[in-house]
Protein backbone atom coordinates (compact mmCIF):
# COMPACT_ATOMS: atom_id res chain seq x y z
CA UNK A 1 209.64 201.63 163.35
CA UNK A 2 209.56 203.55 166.39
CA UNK A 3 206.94 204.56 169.06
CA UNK A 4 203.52 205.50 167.84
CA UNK A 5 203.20 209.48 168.62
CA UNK A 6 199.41 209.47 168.28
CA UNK A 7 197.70 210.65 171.71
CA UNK A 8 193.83 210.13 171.62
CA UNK A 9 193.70 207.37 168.85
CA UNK A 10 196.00 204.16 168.58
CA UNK A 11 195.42 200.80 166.97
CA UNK A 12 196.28 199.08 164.06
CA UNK A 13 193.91 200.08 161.47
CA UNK A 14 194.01 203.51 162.73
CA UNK A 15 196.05 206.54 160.93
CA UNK A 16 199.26 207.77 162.85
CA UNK A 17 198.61 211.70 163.98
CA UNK A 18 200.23 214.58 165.87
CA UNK A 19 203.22 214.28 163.39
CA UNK A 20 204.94 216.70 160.67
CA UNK A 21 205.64 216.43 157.30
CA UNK A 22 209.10 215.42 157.24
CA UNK A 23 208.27 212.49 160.04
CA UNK A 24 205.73 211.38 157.35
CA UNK A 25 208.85 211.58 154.70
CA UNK A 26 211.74 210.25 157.01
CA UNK A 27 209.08 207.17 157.50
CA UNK A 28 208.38 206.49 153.86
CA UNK A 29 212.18 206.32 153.21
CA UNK A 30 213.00 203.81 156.72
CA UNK A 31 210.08 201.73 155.37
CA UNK A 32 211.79 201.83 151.64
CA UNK A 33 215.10 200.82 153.21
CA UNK A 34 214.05 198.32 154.93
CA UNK A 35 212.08 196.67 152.39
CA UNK A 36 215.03 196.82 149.92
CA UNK A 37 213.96 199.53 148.37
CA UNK A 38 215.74 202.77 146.50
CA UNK A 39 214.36 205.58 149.08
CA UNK A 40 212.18 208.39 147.18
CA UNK A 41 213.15 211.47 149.43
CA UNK A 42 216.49 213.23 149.83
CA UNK A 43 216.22 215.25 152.92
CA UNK A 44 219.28 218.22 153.47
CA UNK A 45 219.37 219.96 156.85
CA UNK A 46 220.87 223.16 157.02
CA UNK A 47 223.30 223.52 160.37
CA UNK A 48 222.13 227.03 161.06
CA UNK A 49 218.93 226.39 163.09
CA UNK A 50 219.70 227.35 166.31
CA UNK A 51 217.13 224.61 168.44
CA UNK A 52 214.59 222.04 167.35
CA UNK A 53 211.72 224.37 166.95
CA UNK A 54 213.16 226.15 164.00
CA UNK A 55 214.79 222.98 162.49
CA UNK A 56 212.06 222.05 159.74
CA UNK A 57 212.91 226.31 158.23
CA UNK A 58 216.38 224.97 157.47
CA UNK A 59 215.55 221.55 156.04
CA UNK A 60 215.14 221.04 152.23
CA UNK A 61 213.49 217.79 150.33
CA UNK A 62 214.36 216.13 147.01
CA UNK A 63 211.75 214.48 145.33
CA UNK A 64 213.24 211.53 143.39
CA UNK A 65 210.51 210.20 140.96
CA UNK A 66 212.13 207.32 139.46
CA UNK A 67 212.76 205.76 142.79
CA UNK A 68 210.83 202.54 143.34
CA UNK A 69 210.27 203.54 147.48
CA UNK A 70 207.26 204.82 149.46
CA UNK A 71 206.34 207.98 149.12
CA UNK A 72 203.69 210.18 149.89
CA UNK A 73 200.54 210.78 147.70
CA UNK A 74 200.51 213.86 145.78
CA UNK A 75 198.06 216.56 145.49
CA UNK A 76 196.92 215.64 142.31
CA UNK A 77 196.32 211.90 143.06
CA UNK A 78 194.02 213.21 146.24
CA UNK A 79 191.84 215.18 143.09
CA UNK A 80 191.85 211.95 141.08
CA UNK A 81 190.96 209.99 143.82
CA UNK A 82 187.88 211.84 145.33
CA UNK A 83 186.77 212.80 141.74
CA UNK A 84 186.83 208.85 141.24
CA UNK A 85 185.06 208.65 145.01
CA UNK A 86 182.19 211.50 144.05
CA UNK A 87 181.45 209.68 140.93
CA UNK A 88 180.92 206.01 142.29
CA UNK A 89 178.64 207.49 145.43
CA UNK A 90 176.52 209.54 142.23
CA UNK A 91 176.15 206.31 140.32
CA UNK A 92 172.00 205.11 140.50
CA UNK A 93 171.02 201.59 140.35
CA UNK A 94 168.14 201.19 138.56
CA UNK A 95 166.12 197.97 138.90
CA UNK A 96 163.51 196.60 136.26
């Protein structure tokens, strides 16, 4: 899906870095497409930015929830998920 734009760490099993929020987004949806997919993000770009730096000021994001797509994880699923983490590394095994 494109070159990898990670600097210090690349592999397989390795998370992608050094990229924004809207590469994260714009890769859920290309992954969605091309797995057949409905895509879960609407992005609309504004034409007013004047060069690239600025661009993501002028870019907006739908969130469509009943798409069947990738998507990102939410906030609230990171809470549920280390809550659920916290309470399986407090769990004691107790031996008779």
């Amino acid at each position: 899906m494109g070159a990898n734009p990670s600097i210090r760490f690349i592999g397989d099993d390795l998370p992608v870095t050094n990229i924004s929020w809207f590469d994260a987004i714009e890769y859920c949806n290309r992954r969605s497409q091309r797995e057949g997919l409905e895509s879960v993000y609407t992005i609309n770009e504004s034409d007013k930015f004047e060069n690239e730096i600025n661009r993501d000021n002028y870019r907006t994001v739908t969130w469509n929830r009943n798409a069947n797509g990738y998507r990102l994880p939410t906030e609230l699923f990171y809470y549920f998920k280390i809550n659920e983490l916290l309470v399986r590394s407090t769990k004691r095994v107790f031996i008779e």
